[in-house]
N, C-alpha and C. Protein backbone atom coordinates (compact mmCIF):
# COMPACT_ATOMS: atom_id res chain seq x y z
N UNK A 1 7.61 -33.22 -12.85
CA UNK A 1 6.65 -32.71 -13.80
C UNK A 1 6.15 -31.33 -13.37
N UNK A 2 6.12 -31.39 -12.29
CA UNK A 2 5.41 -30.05 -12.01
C UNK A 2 6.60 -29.24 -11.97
N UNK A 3 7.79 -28.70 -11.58
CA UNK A 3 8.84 -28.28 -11.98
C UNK A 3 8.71 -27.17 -13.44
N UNK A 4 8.78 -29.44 -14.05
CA UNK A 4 8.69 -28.68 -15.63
C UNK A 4 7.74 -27.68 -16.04
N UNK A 5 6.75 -27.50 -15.47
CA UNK A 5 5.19 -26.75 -15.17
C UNK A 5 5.83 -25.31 -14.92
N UNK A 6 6.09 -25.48 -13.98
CA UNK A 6 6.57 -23.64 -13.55
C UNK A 6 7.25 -23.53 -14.09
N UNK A 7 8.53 -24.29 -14.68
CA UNK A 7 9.37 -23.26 -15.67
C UNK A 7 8.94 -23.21 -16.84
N UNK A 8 7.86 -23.56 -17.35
CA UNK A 8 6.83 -23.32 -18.75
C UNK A 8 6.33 -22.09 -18.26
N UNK A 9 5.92 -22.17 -16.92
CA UNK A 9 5.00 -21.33 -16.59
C UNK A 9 5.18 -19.80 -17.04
N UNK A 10 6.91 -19.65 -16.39
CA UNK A 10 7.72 -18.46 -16.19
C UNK A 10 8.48 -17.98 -17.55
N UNK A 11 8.38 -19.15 -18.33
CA UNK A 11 9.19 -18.86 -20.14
C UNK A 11 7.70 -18.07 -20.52
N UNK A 12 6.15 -18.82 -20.40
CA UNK A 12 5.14 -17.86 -20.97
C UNK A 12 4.92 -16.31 -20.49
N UNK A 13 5.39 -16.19 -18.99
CA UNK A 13 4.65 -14.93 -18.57
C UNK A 13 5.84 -14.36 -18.79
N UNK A 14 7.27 -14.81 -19.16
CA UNK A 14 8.67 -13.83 -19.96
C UNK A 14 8.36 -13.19 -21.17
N UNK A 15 7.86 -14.01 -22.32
CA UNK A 15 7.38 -13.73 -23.47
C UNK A 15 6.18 -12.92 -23.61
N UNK A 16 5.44 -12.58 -22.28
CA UNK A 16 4.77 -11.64 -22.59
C UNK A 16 4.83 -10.21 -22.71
N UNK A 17 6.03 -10.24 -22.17
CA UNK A 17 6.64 -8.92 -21.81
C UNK A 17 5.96 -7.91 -20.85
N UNK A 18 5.51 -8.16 -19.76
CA UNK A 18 4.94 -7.55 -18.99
C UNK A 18 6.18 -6.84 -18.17
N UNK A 19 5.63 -5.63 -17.78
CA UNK A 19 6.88 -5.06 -17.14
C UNK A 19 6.64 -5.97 -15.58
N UNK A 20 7.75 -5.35 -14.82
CA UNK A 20 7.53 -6.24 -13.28
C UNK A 20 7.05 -4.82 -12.54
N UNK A 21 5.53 -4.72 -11.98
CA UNK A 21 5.13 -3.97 -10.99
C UNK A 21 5.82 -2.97 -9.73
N UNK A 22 6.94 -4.55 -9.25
CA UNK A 22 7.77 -3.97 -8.10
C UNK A 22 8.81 -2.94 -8.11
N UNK A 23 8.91 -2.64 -9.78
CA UNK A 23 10.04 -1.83 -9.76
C UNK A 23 9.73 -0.26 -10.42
N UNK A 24 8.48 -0.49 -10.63
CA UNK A 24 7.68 0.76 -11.33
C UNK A 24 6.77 2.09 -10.59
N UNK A 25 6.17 2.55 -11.52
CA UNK A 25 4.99 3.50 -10.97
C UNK A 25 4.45 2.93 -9.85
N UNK A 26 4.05 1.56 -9.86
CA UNK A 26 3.03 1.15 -8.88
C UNK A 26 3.72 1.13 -7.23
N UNK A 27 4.76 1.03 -7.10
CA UNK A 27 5.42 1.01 -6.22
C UNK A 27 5.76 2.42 -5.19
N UNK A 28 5.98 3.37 -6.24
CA UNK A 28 6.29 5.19 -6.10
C UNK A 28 4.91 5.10 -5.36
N UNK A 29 3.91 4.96 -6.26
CA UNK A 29 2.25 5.19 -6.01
C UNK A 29 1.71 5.07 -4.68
N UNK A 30 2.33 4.00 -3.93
CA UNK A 30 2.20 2.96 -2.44
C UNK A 30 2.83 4.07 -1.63
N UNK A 31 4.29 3.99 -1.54
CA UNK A 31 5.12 4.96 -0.92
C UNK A 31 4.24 6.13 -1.10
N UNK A 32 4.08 6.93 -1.72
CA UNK A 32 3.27 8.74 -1.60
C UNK A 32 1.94 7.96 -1.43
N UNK A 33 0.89 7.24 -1.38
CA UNK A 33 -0.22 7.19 -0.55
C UNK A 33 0.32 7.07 0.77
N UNK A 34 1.07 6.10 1.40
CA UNK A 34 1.55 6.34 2.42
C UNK A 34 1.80 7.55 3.26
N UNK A 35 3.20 8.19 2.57
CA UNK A 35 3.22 9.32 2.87
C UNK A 35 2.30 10.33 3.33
N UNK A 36 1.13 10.00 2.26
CA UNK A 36 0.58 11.31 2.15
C UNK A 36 -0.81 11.09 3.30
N UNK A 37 -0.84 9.72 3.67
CA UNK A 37 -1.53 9.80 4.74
C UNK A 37 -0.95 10.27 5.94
N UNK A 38 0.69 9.52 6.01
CA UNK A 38 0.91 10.36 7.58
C UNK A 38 0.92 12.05 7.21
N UNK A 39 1.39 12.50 6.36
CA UNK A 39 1.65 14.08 6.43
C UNK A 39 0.23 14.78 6.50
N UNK A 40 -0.96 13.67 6.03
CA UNK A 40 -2.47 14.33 6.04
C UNK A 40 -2.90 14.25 7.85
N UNK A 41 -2.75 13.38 8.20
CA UNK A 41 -2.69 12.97 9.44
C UNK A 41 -1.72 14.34 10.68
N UNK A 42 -0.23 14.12 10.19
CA UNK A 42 0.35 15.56 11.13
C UNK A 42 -0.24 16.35 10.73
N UNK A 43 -0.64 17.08 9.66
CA UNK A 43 -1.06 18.40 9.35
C UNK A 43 -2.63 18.61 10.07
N UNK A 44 -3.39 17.61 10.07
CA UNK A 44 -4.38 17.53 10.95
C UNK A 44 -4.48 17.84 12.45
N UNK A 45 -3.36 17.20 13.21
CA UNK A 45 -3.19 17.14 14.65
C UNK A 45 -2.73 18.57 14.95
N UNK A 46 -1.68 19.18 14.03
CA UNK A 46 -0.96 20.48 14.43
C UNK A 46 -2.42 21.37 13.89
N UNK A 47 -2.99 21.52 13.26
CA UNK A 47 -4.21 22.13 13.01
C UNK A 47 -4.92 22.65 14.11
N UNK A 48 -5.20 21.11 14.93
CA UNK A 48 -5.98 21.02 15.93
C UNK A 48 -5.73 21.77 17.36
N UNK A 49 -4.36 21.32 17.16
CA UNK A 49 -3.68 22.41 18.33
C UNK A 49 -3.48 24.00 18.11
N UNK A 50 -3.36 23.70 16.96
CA UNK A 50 -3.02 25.79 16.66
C UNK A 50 -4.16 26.07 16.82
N UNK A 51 -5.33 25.51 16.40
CA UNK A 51 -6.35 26.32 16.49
C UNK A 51 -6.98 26.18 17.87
N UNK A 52 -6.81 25.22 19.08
CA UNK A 52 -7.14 25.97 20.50
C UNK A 52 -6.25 26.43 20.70
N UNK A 53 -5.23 26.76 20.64
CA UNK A 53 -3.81 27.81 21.06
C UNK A 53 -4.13 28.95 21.12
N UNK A 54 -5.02 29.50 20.21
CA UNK A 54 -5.24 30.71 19.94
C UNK A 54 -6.43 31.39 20.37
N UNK A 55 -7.07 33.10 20.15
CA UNK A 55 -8.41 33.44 20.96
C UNK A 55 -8.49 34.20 19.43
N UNK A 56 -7.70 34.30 18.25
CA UNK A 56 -7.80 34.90 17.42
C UNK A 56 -8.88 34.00 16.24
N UNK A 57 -10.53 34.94 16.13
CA UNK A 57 -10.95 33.86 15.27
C UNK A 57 -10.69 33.81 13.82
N UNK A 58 -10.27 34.55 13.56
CA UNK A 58 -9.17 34.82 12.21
C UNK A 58 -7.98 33.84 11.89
N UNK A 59 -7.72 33.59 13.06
CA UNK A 59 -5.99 32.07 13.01
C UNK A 59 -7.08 31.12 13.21
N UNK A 60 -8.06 31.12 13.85
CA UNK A 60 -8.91 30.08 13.86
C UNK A 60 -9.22 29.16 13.01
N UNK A 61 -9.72 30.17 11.65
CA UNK A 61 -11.09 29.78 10.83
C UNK A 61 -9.75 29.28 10.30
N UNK A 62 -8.25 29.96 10.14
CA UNK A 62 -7.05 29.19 9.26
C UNK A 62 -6.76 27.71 9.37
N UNK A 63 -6.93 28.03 10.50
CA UNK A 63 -6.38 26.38 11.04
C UNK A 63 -7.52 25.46 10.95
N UNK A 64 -8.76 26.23 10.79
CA UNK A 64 -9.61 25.11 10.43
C UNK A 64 -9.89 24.54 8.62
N UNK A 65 -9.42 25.37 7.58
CA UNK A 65 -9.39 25.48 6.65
C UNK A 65 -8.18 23.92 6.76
N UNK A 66 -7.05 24.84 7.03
CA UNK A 66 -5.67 23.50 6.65
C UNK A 66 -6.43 22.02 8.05
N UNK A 67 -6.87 21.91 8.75
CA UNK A 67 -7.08 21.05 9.14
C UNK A 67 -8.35 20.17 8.10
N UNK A 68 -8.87 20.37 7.53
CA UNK A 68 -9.87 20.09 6.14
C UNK A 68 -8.63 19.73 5.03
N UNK A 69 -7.70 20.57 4.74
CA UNK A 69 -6.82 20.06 3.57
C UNK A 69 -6.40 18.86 4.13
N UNK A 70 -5.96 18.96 5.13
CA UNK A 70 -4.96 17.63 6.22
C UNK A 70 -5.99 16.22 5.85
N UNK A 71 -7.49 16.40 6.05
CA UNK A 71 -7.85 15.09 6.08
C UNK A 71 -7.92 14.85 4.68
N UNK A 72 -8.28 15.86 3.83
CA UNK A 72 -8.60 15.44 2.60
C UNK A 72 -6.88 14.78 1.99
N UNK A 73 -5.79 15.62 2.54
CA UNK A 73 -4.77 14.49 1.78
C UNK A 73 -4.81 13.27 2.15
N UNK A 74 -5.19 12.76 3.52
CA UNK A 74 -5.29 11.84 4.08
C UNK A 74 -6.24 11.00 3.40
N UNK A 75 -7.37 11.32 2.78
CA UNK A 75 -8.45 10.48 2.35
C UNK A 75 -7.53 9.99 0.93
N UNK A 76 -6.95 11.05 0.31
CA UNK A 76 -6.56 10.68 -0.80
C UNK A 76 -5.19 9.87 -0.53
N UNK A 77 -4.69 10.09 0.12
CA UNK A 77 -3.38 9.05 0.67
C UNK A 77 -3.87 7.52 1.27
N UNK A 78 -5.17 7.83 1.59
CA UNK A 78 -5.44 6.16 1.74
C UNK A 78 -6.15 5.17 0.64
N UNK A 79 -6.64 6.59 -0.34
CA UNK A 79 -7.19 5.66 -1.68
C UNK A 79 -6.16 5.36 -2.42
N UNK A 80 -5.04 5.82 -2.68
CA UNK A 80 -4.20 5.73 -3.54
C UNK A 80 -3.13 4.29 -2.56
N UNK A 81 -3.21 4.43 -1.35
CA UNK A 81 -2.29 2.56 -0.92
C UNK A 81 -3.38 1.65 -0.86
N UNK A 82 -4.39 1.79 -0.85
CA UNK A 82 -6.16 1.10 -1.08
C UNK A 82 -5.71 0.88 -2.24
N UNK A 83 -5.55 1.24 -3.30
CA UNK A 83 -5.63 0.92 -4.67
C UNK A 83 -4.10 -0.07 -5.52
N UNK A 84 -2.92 0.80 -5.03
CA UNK A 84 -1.94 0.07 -5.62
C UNK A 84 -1.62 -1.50 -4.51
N UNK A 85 -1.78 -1.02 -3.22
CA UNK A 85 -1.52 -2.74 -2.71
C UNK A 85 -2.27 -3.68 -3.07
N UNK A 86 -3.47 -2.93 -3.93
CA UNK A 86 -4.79 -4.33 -3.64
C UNK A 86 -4.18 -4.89 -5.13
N UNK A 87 -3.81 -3.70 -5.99
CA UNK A 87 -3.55 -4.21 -7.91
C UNK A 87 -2.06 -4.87 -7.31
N UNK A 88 -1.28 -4.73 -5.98
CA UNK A 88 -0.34 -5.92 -6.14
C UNK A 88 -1.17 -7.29 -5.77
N UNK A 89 -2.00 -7.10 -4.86
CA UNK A 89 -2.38 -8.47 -4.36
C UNK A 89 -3.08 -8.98 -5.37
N UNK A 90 -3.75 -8.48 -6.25
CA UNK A 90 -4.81 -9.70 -7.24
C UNK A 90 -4.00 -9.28 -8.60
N UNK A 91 -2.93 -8.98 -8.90
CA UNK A 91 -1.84 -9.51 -10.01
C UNK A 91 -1.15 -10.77 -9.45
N UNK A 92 -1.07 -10.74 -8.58
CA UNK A 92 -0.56 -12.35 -8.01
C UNK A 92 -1.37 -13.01 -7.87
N UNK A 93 -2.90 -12.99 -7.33
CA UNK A 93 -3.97 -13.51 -7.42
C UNK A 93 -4.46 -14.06 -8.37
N UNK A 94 -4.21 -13.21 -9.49
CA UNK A 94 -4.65 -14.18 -10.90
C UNK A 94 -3.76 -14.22 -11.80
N UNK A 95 -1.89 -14.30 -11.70
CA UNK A 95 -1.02 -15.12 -11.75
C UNK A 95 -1.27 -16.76 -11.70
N UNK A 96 -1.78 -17.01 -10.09
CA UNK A 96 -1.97 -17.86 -9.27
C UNK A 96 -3.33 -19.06 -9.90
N UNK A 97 -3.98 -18.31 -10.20
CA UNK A 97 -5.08 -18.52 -10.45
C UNK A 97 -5.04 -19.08 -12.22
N UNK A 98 -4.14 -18.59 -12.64
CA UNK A 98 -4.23 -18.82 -14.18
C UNK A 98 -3.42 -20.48 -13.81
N UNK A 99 -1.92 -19.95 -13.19
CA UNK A 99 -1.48 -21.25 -12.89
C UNK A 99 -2.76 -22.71 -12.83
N UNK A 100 -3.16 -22.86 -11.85
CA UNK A 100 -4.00 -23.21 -11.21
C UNK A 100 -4.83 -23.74 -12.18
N UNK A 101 -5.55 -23.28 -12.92
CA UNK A 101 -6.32 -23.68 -13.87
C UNK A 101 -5.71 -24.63 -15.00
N UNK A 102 -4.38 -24.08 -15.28
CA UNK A 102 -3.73 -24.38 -16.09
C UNK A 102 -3.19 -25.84 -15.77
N UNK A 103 -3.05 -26.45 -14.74
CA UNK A 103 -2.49 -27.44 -13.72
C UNK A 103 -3.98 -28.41 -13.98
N UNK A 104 -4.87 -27.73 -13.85
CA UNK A 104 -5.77 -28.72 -13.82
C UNK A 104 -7.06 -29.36 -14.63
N UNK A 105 -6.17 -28.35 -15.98
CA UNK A 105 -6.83 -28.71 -17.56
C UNK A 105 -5.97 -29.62 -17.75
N UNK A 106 -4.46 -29.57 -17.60
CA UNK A 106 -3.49 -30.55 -17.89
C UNK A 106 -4.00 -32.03 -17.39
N UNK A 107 -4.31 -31.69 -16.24
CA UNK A 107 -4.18 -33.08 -15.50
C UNK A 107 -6.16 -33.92 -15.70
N UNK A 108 -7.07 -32.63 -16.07
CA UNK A 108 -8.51 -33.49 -16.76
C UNK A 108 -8.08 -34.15 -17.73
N UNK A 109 -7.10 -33.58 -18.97
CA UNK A 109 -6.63 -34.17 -20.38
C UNK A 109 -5.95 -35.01 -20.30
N UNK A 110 -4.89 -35.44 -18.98
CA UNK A 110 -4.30 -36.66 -18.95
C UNK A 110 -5.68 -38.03 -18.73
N UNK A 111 -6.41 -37.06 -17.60
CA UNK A 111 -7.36 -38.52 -17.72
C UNK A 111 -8.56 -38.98 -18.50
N UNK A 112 -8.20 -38.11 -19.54
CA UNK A 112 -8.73 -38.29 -20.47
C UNK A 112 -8.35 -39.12 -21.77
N UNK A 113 -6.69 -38.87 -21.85
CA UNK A 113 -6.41 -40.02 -22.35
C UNK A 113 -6.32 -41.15 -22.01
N UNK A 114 -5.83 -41.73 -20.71
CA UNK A 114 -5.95 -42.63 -20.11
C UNK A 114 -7.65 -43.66 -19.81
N UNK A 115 -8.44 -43.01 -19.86
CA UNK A 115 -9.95 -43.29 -20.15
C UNK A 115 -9.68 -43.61 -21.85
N UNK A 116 -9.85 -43.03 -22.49
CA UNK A 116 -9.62 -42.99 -23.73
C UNK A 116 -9.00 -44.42 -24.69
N UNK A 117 -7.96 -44.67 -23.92
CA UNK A 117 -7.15 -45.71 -24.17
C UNK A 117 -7.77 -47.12 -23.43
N UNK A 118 -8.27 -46.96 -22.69
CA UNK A 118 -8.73 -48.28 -22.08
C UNK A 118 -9.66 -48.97 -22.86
């Protein structure tokens, strides 16, 4: 029975036509937050070094400028895998959850007929 359950389950969420997440935007989205944290991250560290390397406060104030871009990609490279891993985790979450509910309206209404009938 429960079988029969999930493959009801999987004919309803077919017919809805939802695209599949894993193969889309949301996925690209993960990868370049990623990215864009490590490259916010190197561009930070080499910043840090060019700018004691030098006695010039002119290469200085540069390297302190791109060391500011560096974190800010970084901030934005961690909101953007902050955001698409979490919309993977609670699309399965309330997948799960619909299931779930759904399992256990079925099974109040069975004992409900069964009460019912007695």
């Amino acid at each position: 029975m429960t079988e029969n359950r999930a493959e009801a389950f999987k004919a309803q969420i077919a017919a809805l036509s939802i695209k599949d997440p894993a193969t889309g935007r949301d996925r690209m989205m993960l990868r370049l937050g990623v990215a864009a944290m490590l490259i916010g991250v190197v561009l930070t560290v080499a910043s840090y070094f060019g700018s004691n390397g030098t006695t010039n406060a002119l290469s200085q104030r540069d390297f302190i400028v791109l060391s500011i871009v560096g974190l800010s990609v970084t901030v934005v490279g961690g909101a953007l895998f902050l955001r698409y891993s979490l919309a993977g985790f609670l699309r399965f979450w309330l997948a799960r959850l619909i299931y779930e509910q759904h399992t256990q309206t079925d099974r109040l209404l069975e004992q409900d007929d069964q009460t019912a009938h007695r």
